[in-house]
Structures are given as C-alpha cells and as structure tokens.
PDB file of N, CA and C in Angstrom:
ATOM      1  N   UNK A   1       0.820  -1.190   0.000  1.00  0.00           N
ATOM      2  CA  UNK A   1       0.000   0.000   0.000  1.00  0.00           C
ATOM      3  C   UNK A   1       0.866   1.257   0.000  1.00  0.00           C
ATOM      4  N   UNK A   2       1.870   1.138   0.717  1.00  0.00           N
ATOM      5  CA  UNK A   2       2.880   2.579   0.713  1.00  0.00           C
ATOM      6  C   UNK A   2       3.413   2.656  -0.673  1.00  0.00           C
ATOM      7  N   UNK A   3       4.046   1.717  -1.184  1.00  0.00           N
ATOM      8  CA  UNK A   3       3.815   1.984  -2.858  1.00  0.00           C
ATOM      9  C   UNK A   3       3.305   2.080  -3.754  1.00  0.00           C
ATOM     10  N   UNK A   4       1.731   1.810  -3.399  1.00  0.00           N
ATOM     11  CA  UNK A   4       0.888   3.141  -4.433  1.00  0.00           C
ATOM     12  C   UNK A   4       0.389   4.603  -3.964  1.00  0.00           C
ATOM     13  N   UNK A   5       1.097   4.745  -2.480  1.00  0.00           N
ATOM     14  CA  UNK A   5       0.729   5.824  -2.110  1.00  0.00           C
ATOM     15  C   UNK A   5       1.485   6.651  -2.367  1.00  0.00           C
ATOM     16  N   UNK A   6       2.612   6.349  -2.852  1.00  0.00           N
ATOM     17  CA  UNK A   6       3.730   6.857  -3.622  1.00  0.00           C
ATOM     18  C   UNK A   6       3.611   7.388  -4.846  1.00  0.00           C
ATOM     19  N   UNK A   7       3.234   6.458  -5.553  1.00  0.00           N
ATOM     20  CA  UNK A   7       3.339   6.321  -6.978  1.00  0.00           C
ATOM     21  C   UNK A   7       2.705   7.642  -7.590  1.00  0.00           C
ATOM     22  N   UNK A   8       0.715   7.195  -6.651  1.00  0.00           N
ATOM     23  CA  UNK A   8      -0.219   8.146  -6.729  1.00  0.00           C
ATOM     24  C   UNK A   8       0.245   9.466  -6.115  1.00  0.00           C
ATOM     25  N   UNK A   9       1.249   9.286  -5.014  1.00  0.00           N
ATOM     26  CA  UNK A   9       1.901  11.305  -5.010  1.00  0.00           C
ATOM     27  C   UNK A   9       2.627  12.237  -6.058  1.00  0.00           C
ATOM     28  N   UNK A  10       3.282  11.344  -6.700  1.00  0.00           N
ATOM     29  CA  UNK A  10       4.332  11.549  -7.889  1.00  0.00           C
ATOM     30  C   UNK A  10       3.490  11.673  -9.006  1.00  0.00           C
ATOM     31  N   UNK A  11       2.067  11.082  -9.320  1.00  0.00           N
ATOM     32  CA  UNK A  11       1.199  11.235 -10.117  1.00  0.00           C
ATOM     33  C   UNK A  11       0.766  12.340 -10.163  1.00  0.00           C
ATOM     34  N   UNK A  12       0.068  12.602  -8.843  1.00  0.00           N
ATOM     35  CA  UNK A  12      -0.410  14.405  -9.110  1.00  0.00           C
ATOM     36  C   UNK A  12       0.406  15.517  -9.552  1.00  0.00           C
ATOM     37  N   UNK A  13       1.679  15.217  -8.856  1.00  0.00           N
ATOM     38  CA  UNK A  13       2.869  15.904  -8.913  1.00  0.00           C
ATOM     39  C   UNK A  13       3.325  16.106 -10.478  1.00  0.00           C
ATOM     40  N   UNK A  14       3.129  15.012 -11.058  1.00  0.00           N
ATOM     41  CA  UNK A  14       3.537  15.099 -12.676  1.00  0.00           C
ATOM     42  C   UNK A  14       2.811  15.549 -13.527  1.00  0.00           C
ATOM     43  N   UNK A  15       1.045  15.756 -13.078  1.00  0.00           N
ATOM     44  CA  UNK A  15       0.389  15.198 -13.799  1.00  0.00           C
ATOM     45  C   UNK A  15       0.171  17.239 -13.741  1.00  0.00           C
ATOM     46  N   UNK A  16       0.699  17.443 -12.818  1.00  0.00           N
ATOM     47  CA  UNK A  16       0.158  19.146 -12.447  1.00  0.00           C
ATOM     48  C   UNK A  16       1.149  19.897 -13.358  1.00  0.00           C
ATOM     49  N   UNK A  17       2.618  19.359 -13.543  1.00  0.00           N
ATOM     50  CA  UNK A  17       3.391  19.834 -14.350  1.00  0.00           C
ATOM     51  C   UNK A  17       3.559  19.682 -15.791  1.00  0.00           C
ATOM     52  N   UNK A  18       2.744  18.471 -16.277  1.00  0.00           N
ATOM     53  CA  UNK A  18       2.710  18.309 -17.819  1.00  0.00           C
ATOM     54  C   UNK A  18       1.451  19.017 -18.371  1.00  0.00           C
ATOM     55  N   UNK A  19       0.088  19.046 -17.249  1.00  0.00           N
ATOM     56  CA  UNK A  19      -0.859  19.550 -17.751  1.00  0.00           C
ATOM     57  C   UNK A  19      -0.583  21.255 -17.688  1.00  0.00           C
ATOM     58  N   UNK A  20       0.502  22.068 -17.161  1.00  0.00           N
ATOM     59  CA  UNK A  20       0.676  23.293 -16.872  1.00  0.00           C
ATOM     60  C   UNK A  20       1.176  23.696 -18.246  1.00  0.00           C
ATOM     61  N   UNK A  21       2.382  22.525 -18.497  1.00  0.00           N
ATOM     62  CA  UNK A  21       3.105  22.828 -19.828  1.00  0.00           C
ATOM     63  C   UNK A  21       2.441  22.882 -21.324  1.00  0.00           C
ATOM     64  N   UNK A  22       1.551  21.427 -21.285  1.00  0.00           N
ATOM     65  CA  UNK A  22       0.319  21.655 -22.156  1.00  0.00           C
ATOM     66  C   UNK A  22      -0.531  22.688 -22.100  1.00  0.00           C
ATOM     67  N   UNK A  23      -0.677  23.122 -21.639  1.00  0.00           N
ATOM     68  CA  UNK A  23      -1.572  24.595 -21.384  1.00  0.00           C
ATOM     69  C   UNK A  23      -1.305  25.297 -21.962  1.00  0.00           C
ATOM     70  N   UNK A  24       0.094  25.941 -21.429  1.00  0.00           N
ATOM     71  CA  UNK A  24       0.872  27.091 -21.582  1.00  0.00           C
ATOM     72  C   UNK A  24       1.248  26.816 -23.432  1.00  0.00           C
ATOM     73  N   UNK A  25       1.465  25.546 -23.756  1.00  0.00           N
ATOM     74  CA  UNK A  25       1.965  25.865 -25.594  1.00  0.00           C
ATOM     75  C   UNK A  25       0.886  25.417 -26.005  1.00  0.00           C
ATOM     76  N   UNK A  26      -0.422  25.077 -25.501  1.00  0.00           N
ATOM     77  CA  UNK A  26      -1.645  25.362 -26.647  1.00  0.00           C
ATOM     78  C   UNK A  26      -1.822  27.241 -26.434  1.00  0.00           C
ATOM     79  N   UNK A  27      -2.166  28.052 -25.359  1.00  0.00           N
ATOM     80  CA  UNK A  27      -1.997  28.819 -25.179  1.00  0.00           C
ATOM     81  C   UNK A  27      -1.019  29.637 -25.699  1.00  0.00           C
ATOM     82  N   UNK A  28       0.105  29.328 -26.502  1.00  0.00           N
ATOM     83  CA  UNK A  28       0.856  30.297 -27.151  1.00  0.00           C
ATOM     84  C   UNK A  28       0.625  29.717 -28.630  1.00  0.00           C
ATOM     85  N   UNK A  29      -0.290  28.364 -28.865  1.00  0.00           N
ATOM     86  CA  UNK A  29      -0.371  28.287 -30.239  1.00  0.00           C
ATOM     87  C   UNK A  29      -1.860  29.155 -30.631  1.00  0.00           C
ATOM     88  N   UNK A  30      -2.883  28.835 -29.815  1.00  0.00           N
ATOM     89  CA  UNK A  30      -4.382  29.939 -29.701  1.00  0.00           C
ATOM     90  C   UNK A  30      -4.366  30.983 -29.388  1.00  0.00           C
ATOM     91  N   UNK A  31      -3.502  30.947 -28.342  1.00  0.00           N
ATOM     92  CA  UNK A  31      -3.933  32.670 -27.547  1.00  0.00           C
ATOM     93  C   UNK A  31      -3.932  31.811 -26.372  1.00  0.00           C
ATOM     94  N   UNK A  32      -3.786  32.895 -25.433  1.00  0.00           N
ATOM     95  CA  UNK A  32      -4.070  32.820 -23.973  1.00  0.00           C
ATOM     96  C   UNK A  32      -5.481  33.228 -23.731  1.00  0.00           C
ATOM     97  N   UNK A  33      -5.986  34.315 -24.452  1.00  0.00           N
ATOM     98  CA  UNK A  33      -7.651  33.991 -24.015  1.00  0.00           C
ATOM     99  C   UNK A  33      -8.269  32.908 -24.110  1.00  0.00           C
ATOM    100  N   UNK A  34      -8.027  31.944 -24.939  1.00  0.00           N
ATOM    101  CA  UNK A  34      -8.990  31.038 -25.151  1.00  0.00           C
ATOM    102  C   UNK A  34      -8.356  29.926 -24.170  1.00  0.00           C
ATOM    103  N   UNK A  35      -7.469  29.784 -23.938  1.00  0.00           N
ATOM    104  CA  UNK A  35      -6.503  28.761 -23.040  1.00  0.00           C
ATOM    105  C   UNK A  35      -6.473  29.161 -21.719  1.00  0.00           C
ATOM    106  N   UNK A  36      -6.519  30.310 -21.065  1.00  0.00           N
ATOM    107  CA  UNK A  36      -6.245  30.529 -19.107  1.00  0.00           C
ATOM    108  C   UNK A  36      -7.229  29.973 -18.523  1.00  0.00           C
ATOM    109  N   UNK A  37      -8.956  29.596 -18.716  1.00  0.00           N
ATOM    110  CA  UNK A  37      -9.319  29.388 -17.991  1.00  0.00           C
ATOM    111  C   UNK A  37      -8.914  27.616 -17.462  1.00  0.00           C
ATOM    112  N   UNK A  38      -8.188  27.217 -18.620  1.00  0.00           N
ATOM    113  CA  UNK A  38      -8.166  25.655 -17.822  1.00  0.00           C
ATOM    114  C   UNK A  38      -6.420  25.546 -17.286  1.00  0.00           C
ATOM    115  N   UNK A  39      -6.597  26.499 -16.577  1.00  0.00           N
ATOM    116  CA  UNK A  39      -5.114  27.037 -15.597  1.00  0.00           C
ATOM    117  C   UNK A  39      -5.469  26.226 -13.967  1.00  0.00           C
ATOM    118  N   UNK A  40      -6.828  25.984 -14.339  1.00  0.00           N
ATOM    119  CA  UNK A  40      -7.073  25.036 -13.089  1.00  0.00           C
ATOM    120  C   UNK A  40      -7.186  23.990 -12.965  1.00  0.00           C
ATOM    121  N   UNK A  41      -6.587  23.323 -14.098  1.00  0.00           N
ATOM    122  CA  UNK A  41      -6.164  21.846 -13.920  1.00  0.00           C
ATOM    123  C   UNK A  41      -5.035  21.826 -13.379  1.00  0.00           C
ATOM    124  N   UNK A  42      -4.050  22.310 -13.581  1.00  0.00           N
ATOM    125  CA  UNK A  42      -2.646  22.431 -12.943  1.00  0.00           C
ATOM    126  C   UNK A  42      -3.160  22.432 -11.136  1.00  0.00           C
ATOM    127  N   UNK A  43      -3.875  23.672 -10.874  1.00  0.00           N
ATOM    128  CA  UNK A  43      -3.660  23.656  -9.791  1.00  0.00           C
ATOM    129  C   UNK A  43      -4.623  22.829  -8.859  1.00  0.00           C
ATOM    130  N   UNK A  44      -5.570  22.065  -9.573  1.00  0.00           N
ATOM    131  CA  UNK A  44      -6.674  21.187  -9.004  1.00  0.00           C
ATOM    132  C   UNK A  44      -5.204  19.719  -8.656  1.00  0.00           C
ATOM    133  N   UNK A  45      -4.656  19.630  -9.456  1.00  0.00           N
ATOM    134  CA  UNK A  45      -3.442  18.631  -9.385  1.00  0.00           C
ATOM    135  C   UNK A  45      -2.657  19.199  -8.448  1.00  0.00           C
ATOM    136  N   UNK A  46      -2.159  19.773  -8.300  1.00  0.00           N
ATOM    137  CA  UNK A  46      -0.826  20.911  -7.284  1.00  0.00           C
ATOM    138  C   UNK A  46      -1.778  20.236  -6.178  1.00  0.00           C
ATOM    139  N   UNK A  47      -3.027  20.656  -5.665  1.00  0.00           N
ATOM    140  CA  UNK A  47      -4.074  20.647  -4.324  1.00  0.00           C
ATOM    141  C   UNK A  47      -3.876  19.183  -4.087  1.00  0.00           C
ATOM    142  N   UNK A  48      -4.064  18.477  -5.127  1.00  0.00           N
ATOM    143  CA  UNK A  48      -4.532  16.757  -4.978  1.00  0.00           C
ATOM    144  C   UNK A  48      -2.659  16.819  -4.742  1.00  0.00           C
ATOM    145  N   UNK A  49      -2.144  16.846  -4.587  1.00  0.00           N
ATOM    146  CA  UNK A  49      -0.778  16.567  -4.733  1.00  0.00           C
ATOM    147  C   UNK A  49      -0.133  16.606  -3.081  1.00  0.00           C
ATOM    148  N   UNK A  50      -0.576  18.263  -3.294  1.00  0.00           N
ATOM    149  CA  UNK A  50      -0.314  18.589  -1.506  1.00  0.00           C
ATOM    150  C   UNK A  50      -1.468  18.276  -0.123  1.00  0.00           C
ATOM    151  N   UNK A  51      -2.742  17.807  -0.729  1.00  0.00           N
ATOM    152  CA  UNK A  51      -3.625  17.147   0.007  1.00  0.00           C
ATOM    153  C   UNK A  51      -3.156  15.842   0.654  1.00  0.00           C
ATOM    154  N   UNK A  52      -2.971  14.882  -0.680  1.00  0.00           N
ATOM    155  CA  UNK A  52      -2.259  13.744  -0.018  1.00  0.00           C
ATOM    156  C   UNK A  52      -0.535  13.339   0.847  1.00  0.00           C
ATOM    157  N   UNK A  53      -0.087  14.897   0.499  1.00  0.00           N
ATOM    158  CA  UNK A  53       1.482  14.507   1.256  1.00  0.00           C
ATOM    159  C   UNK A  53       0.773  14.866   2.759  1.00  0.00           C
ATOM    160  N   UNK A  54      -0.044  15.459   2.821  1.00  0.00           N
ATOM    161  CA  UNK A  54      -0.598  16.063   4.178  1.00  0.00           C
ATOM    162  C   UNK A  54      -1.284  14.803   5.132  1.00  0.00           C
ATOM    163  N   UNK A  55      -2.073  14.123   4.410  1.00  0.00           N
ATOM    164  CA  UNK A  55      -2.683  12.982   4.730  1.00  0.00           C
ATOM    165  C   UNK A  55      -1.450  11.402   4.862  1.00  0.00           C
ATOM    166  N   UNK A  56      -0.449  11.603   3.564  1.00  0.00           N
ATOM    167  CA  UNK A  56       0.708  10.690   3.892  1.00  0.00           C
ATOM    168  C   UNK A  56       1.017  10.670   5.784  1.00  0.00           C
ATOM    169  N   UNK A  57       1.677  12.172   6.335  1.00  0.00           N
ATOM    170  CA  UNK A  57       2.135  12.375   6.935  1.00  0.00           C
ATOM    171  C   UNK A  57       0.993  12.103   8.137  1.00  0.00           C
ATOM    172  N   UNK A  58       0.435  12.265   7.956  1.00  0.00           N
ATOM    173  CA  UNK A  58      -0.822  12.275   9.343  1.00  0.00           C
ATOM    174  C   UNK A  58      -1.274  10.743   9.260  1.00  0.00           C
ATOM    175  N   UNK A  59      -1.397  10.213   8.150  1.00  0.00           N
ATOM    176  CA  UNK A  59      -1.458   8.510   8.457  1.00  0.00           C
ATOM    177  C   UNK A  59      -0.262   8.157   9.485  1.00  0.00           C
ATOM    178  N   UNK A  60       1.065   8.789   8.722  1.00  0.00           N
ATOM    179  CA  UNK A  60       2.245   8.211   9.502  1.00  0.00           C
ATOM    180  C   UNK A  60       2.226   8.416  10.717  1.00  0.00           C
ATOM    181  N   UNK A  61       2.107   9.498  11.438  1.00  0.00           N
ATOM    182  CA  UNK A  61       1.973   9.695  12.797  1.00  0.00           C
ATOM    183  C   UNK A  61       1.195   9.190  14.014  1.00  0.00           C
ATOM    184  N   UNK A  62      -0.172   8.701  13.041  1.00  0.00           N
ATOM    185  CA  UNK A  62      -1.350   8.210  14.157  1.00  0.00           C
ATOM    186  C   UNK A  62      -0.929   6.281  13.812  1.00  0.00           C
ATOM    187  N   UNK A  63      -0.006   6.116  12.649  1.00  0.00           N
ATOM    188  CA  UNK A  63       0.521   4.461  12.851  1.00  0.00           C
ATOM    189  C   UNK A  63       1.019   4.539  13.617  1.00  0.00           C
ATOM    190  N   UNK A  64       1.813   5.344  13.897  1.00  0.00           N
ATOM    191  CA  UNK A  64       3.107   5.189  15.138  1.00  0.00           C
ATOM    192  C   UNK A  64       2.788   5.481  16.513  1.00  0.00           C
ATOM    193  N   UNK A  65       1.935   6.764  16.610  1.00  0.00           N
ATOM    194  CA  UNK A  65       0.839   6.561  17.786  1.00  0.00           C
ATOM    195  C   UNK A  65       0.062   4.982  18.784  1.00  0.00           C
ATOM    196  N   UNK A  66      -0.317   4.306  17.521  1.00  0.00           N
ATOM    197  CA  UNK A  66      -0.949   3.300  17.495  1.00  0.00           C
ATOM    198  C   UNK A  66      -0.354   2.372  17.698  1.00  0.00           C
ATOM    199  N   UNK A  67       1.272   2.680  17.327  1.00  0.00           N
ATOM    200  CA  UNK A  67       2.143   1.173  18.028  1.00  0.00           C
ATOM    201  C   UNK A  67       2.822   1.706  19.118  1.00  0.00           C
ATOM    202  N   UNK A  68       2.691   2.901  19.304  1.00  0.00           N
ATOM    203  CA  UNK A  68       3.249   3.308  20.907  1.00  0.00           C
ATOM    204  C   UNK A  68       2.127   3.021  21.932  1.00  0.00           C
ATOM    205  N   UNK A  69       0.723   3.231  21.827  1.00  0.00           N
ATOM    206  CA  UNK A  69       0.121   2.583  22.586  1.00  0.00           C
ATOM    207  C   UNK A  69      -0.007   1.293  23.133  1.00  0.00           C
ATOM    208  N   UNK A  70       0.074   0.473  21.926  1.00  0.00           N
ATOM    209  CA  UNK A  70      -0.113  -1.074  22.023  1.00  0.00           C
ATOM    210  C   UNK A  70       1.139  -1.624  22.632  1.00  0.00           C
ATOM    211  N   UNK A  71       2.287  -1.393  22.774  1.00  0.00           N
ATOM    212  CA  UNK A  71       3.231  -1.420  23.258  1.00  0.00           C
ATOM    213  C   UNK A  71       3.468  -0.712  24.880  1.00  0.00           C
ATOM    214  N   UNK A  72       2.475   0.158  24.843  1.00  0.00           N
ATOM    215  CA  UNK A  72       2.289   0.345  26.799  1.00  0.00           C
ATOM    216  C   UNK A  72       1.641  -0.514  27.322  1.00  0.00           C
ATOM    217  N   UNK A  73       0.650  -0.680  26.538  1.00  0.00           N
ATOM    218  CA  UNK A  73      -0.690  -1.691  26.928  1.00  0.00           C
ATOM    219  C   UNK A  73       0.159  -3.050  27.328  1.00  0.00           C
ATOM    220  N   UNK A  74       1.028  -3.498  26.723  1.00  0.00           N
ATOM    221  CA  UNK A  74       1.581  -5.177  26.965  1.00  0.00           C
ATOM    222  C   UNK A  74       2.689  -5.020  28.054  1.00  0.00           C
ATOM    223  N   UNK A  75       3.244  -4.009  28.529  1.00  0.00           N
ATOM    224  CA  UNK A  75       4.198  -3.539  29.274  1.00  0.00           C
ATOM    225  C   UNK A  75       3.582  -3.897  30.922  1.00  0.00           C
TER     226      UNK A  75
END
C-alpha cells in the first residue's frame, strides 16, 4: 500500500506539471484567451498533490501513535 501511495503522489505531482506545460503551448499556439481558464487543472493537481502529502504524513503519525500505545498496553 505505501507503494501506491507513492506512486499516486508523484502522479499528481507530474500530472500538475505536464498539464501546466500543455496549457501554456496550446496557449501560445491559440492565444491565452482562449486557453487561461483551464489554468485550473494544474492547480486542481498541485491541491490533490499537496492534500495527499498532508494525509501521507498524518497517516504516519497516528501508525506510530498506534504502536506506541499497544506497546504500553503489553508492558
């Protein structure tokens, strides 16, 4: 499971930077008027990106919580 929780972080992460780049050179092949409003795919990806490192980290803490308890408990 930690290696698709991985995979899927590096996903948003990539997926925010290729869709930014695609943007930006349809946008210089159309115009930027017709191209800025989907400037929020990038950052709907960036959010999903930094949502889950946030949630990575807070899983990690309440596992370890959870084996520091269980480990008083048998003590």
């Amino acid at each position: 499971m930690e290696l698709y929780n991985k995979v899927m972080l590096y996903f948003w992460l990539s997926m925010s930077f290729v869709s930014a780049l695609a943007i930006t050179y349809m946008g210089f092949q159309d115009g930027f008027d017709r191209w800025v409003y989907y400037y929020i795919i990038p950052v709907l990806a960036l959010l999903m990106y930094l949502l889950r490192k946030y949630m990575l980290k807070r899983m990690q803490k309440h596992l370890e919580y959870l084996k520091q308890k269980e480990n008083e408990r048998f003590k």
